[in-house]
PDB file of N, CA and C in Angstrom:
ATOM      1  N   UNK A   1     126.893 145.903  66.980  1.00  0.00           N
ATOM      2  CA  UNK A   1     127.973 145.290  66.236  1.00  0.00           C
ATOM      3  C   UNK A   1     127.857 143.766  66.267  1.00  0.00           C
ATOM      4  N   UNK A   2     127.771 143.214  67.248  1.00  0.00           N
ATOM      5  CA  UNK A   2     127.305 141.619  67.437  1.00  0.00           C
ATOM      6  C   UNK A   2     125.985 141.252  66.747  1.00  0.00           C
ATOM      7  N   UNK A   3     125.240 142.240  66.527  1.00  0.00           N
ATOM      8  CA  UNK A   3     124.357 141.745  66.112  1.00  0.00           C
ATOM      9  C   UNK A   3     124.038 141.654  64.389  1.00  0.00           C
ATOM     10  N   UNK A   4     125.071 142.659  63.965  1.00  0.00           N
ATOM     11  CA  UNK A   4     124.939 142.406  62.334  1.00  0.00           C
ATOM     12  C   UNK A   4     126.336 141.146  62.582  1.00  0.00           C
ATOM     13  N   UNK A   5     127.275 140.851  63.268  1.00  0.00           N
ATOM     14  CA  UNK A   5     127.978 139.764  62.603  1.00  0.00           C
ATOM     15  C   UNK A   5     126.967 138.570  63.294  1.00  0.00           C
ATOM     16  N   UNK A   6     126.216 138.270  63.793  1.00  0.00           N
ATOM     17  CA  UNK A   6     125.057 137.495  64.060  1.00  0.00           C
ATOM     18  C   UNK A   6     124.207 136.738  63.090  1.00  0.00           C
ATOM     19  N   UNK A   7     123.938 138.147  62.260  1.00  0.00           N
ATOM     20  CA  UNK A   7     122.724 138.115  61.183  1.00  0.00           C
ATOM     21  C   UNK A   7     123.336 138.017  60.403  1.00  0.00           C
ATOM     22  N   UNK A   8     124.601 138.078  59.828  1.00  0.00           N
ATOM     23  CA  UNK A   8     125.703 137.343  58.934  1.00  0.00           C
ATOM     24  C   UNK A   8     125.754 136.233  58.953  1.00  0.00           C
ATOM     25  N   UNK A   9     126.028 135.977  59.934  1.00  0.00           N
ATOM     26  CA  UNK A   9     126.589 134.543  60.142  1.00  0.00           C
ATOM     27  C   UNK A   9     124.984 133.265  59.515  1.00  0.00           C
ATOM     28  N   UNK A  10     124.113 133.952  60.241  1.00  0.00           N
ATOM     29  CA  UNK A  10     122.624 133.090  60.074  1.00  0.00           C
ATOM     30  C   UNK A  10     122.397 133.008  58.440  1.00  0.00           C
ATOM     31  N   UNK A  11     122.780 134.455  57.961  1.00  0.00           N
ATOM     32  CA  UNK A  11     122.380 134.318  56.599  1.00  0.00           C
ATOM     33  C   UNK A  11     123.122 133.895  55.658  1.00  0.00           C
ATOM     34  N   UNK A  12     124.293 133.334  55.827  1.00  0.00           N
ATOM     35  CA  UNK A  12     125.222 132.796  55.445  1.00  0.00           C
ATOM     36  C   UNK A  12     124.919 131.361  55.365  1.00  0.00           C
ATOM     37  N   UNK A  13     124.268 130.669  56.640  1.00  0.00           N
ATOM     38  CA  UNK A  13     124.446 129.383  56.741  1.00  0.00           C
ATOM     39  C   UNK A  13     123.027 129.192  55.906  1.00  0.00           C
ATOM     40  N   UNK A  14     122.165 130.080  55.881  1.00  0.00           N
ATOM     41  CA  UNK A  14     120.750 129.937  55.207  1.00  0.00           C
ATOM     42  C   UNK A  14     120.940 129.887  53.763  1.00  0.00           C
ATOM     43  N   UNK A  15     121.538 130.795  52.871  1.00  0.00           N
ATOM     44  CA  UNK A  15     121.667 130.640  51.870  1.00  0.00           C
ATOM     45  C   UNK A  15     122.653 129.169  51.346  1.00  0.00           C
ATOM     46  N   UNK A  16     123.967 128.476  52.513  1.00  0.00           N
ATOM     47  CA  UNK A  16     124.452 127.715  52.048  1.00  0.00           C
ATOM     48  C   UNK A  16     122.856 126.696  51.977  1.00  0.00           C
ATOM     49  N   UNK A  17     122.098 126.559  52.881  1.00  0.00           N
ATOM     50  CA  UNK A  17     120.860 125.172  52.849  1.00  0.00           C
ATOM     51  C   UNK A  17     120.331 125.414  51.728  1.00  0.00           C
ATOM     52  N   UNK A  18     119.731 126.667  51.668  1.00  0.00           N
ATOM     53  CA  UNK A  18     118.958 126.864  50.289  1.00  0.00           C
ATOM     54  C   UNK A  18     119.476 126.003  49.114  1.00  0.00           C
ATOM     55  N   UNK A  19     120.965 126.426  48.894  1.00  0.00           N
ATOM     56  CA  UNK A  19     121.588 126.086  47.923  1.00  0.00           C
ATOM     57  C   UNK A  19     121.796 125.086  47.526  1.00  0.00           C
ATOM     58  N   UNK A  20     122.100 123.898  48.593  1.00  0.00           N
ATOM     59  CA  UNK A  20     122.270 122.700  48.417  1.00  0.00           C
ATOM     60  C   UNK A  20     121.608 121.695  47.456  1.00  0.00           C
ATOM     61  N   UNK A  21     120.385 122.025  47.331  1.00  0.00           N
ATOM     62  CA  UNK A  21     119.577 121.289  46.133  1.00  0.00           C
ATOM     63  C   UNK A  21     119.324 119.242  46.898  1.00  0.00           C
ATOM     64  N   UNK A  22     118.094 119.468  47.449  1.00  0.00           N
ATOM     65  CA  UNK A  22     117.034 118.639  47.700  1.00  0.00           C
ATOM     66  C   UNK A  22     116.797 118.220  46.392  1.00  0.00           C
ATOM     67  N   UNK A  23     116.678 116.396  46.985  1.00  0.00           N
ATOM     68  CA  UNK A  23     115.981 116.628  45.381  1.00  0.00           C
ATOM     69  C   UNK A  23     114.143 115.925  45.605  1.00  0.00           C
ATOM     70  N   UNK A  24     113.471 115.628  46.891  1.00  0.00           N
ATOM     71  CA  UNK A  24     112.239 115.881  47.348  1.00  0.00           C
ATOM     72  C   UNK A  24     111.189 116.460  46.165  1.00  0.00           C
ATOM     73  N   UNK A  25     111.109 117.859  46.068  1.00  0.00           N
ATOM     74  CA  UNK A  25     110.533 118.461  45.004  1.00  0.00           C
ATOM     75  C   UNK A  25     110.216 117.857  43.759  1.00  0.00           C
ATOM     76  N   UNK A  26     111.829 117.643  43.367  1.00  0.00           N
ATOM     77  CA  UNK A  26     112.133 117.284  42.224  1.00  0.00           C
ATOM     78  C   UNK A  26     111.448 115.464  41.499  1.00  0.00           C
ATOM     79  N   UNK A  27     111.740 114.605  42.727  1.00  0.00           N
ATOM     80  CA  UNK A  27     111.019 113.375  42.916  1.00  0.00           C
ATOM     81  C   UNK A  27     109.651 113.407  42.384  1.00  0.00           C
ATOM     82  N   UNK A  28     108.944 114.395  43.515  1.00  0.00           N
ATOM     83  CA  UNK A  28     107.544 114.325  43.546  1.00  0.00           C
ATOM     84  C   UNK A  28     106.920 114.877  42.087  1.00  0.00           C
ATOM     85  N   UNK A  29     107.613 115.729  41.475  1.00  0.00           N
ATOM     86  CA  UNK A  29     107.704 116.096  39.923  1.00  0.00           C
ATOM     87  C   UNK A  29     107.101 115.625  39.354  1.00  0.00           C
ATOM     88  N   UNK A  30     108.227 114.536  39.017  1.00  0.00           N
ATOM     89  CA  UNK A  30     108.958 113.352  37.942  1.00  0.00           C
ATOM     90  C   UNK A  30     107.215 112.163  38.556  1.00  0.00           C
ATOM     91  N   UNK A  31     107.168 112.195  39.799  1.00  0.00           N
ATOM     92  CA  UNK A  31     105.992 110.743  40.283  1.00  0.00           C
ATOM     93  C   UNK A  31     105.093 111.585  39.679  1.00  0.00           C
ATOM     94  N   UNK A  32     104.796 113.055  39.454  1.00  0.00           N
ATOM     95  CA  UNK A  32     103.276 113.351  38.917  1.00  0.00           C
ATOM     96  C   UNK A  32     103.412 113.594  37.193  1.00  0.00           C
ATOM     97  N   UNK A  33     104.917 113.658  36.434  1.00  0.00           N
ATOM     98  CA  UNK A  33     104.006 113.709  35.332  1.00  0.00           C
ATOM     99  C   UNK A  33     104.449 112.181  34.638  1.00  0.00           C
ATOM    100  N   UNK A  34     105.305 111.182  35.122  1.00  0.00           N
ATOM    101  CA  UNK A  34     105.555 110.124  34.869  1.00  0.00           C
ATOM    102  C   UNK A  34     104.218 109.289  35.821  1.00  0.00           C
ATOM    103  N   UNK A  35     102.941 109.275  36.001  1.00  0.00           N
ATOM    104  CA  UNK A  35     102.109 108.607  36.906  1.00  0.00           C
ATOM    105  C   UNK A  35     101.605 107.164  36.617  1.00  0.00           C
ATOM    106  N   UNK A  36     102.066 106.850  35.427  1.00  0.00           N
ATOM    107  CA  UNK A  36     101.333 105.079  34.806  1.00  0.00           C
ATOM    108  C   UNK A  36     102.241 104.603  35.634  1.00  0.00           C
ATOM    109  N   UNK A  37     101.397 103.328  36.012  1.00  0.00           N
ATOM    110  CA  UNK A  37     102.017 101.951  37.039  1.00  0.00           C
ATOM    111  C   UNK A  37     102.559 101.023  36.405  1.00  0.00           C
ATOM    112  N   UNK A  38     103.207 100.985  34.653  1.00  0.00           N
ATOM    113  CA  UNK A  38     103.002 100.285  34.392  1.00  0.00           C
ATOM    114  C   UNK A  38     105.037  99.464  34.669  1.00  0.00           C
ATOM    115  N   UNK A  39     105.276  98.526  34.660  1.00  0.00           N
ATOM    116  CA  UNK A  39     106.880  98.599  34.959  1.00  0.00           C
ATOM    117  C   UNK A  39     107.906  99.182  33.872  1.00  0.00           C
ATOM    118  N   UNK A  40     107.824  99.822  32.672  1.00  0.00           N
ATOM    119  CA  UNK A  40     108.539 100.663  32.045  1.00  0.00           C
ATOM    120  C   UNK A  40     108.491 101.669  32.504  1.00  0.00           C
ATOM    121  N   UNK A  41     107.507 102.714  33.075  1.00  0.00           N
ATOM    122  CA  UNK A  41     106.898 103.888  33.762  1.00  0.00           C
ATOM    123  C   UNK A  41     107.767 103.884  35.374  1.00  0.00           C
ATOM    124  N   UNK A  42     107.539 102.558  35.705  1.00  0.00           N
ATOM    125  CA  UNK A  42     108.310 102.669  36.866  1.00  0.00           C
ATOM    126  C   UNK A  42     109.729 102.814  36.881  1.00  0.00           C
ATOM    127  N   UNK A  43     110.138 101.938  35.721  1.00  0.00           N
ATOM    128  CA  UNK A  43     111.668 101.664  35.764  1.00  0.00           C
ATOM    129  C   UNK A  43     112.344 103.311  34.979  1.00  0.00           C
ATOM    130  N   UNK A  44     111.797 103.841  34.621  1.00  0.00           N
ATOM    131  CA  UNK A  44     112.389 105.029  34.209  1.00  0.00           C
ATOM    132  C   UNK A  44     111.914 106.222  35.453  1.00  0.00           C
ATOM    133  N   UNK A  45     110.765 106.374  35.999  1.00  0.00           N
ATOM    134  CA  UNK A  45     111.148 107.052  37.019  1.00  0.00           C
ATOM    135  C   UNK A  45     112.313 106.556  38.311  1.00  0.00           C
ATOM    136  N   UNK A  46     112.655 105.509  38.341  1.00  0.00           N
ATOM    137  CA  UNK A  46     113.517 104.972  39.345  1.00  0.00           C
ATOM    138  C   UNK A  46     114.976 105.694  38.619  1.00  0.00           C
ATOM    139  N   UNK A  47     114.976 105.357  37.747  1.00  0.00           N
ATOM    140  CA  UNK A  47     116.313 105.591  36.880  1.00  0.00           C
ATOM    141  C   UNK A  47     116.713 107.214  36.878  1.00  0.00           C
ATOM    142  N   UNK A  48     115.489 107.876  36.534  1.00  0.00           N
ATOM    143  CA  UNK A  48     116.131 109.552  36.753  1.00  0.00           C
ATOM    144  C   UNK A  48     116.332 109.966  38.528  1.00  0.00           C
ATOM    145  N   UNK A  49     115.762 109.178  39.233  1.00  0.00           N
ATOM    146  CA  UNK A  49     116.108 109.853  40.974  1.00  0.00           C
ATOM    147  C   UNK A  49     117.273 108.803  41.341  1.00  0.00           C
ATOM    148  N   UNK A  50     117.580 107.646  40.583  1.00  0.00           N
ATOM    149  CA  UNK A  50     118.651 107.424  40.589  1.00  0.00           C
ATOM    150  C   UNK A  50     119.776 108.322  40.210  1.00  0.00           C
ATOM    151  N   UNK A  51     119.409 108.540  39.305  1.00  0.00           N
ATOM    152  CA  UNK A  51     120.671 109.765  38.370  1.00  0.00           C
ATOM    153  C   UNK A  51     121.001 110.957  38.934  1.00  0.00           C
ATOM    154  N   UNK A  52     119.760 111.583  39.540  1.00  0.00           N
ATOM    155  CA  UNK A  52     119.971 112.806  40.449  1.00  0.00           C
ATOM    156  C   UNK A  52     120.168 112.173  41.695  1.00  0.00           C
ATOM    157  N   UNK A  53     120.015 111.633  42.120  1.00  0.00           N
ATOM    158  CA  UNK A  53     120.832 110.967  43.734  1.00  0.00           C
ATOM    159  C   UNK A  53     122.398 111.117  43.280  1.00  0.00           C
ATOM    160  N   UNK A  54     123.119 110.433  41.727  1.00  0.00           N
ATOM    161  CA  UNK A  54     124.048 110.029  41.578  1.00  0.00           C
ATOM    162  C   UNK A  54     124.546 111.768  41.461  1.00  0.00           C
ATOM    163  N   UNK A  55     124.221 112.579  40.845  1.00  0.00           N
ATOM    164  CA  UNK A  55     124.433 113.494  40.847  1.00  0.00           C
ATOM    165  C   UNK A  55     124.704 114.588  41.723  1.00  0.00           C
ATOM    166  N   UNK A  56     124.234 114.713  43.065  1.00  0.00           N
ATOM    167  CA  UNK A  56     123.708 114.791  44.325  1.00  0.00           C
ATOM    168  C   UNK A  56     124.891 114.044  45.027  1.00  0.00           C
ATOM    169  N   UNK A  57     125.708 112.891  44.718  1.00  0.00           N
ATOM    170  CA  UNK A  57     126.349 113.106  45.759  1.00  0.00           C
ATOM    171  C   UNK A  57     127.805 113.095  44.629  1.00  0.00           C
ATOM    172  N   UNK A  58     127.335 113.276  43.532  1.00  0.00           N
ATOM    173  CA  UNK A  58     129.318 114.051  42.569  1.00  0.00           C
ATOM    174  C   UNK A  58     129.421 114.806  42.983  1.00  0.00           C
ATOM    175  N   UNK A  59     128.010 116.013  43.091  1.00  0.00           N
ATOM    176  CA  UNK A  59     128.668 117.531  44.303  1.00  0.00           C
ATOM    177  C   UNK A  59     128.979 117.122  45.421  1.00  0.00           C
ATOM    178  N   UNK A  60     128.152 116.429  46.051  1.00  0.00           N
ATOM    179  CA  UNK A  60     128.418 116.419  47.705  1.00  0.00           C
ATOM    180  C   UNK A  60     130.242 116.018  48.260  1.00  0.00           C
ATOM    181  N   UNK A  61     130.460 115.030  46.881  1.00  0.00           N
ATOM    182  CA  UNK A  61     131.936 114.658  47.375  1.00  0.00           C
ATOM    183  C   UNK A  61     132.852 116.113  46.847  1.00  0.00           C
ATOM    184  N   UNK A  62     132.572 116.640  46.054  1.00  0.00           N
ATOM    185  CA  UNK A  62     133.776 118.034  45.788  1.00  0.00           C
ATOM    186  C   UNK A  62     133.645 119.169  46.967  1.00  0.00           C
ATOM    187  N   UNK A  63     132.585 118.815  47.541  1.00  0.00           N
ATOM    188  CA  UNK A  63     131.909 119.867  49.229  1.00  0.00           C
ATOM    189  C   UNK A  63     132.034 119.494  50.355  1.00  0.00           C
ATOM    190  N   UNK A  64     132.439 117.803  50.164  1.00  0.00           N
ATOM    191  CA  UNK A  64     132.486 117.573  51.900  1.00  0.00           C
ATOM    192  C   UNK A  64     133.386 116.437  51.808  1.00  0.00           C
ATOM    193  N   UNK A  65     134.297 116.980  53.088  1.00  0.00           N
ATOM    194  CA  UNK A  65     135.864 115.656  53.115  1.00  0.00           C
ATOM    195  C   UNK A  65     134.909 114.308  53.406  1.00  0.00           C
ATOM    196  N   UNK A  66     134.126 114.575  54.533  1.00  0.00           N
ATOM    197  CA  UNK A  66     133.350 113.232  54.887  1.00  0.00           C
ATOM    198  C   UNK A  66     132.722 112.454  53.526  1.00  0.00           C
ATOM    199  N   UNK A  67     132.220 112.877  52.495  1.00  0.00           N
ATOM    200  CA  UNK A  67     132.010 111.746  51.561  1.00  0.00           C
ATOM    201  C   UNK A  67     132.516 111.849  50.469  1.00  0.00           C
ATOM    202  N   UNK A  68     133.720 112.503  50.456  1.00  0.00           N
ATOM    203  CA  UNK A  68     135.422 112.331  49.830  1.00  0.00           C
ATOM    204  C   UNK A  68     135.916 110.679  50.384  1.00  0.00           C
ATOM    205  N   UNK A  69     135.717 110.691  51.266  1.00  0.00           N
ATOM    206  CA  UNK A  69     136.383 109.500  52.321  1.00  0.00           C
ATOM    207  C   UNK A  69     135.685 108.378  52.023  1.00  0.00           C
ATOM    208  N   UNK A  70     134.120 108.643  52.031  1.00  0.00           N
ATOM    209  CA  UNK A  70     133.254 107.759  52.104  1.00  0.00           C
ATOM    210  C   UNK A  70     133.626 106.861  50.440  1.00  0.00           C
ATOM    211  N   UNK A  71     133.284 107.908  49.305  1.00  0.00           N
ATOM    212  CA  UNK A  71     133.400 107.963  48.196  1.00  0.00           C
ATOM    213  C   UNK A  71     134.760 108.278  47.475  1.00  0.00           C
ATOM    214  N   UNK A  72     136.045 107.295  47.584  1.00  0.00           N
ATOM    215  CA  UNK A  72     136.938 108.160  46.953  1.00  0.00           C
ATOM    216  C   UNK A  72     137.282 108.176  45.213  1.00  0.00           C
ATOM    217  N   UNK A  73     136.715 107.003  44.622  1.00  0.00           N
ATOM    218  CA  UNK A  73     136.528 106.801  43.511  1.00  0.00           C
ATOM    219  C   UNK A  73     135.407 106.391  42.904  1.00  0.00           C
ATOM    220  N   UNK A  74     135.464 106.631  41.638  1.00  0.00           N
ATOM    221  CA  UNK A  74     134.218 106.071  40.877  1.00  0.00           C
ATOM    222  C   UNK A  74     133.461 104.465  41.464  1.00  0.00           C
ATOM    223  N   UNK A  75     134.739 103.830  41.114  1.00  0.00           N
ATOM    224  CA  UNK A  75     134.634 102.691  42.072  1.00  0.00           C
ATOM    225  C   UNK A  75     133.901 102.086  43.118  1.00  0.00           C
ATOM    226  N   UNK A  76     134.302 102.936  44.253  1.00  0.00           N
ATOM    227  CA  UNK A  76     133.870 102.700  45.146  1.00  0.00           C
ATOM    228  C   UNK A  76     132.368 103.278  45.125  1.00  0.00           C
ATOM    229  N   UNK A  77     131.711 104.157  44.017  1.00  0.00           N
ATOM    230  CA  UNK A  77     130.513 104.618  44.381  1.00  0.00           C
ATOM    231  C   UNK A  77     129.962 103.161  43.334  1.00  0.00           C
ATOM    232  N   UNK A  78     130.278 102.451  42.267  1.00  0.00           N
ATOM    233  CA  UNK A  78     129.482 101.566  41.597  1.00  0.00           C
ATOM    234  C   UNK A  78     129.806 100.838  42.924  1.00  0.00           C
ATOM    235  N   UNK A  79     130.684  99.995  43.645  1.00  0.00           N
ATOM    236  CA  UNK A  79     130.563  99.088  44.298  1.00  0.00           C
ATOM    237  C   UNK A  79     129.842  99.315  45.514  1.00  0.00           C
ATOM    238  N   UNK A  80     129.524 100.705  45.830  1.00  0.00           N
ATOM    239  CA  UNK A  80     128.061 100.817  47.093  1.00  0.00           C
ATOM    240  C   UNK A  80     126.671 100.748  46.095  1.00  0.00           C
ATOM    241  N   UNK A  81     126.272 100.258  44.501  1.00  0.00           N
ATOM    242  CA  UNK A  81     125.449 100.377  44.169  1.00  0.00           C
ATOM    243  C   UNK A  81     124.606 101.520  43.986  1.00  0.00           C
ATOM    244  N   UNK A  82     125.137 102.405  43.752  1.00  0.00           N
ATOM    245  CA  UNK A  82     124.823 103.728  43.397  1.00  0.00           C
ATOM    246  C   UNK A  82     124.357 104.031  42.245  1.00  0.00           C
ATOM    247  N   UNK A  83     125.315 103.567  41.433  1.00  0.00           N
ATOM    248  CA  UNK A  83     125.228 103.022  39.842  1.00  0.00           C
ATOM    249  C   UNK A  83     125.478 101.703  39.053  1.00  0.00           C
ATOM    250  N   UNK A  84     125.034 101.636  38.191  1.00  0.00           N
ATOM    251  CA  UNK A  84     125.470 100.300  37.867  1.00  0.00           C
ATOM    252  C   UNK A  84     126.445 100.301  36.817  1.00  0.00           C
TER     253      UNK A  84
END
């Protein structure tokens, strides 16, 4: 009995990580099919892992009081430079 609410519990917290959405992968993507050095090339890959960072933490604040607090308005996320 302890041991299936055990293996609940583990697979519970596993599927919440899964879920969360890294965006790592997604980065390394965007650096291989955006690959010219040139500074338009750069400035638009900066701009989409900007966007998914920005995106990345609109969920994170509806999921966690801690960057509810951190983040309580739009505001306050342009004035940490998040966005411009």
């Amino acid at each position: 009995m302890l041991g299936f609410l055990v293996q609940a519990i583990i697979t519970r917290w596993q599927r919440m990580i899964h879920d969360i959405g890294f965006i790592d992968s997604l980065s390394l993507t965007i650096a291989g099919y955006i690959h010219d050095n040139t500074d338009y090339c750069r400035m638009i890959r900066r701009n989409i892992v900007r966007y998914i960072c920005l995106a990345q933490l609109l969920v994170s604040r509806e999921l966690s009081i801690a960057v509810r607090k951190r983040f309580p308005t739009m505001d306050s996320i342009v004035s940490a430079v998040v966005i411009d």
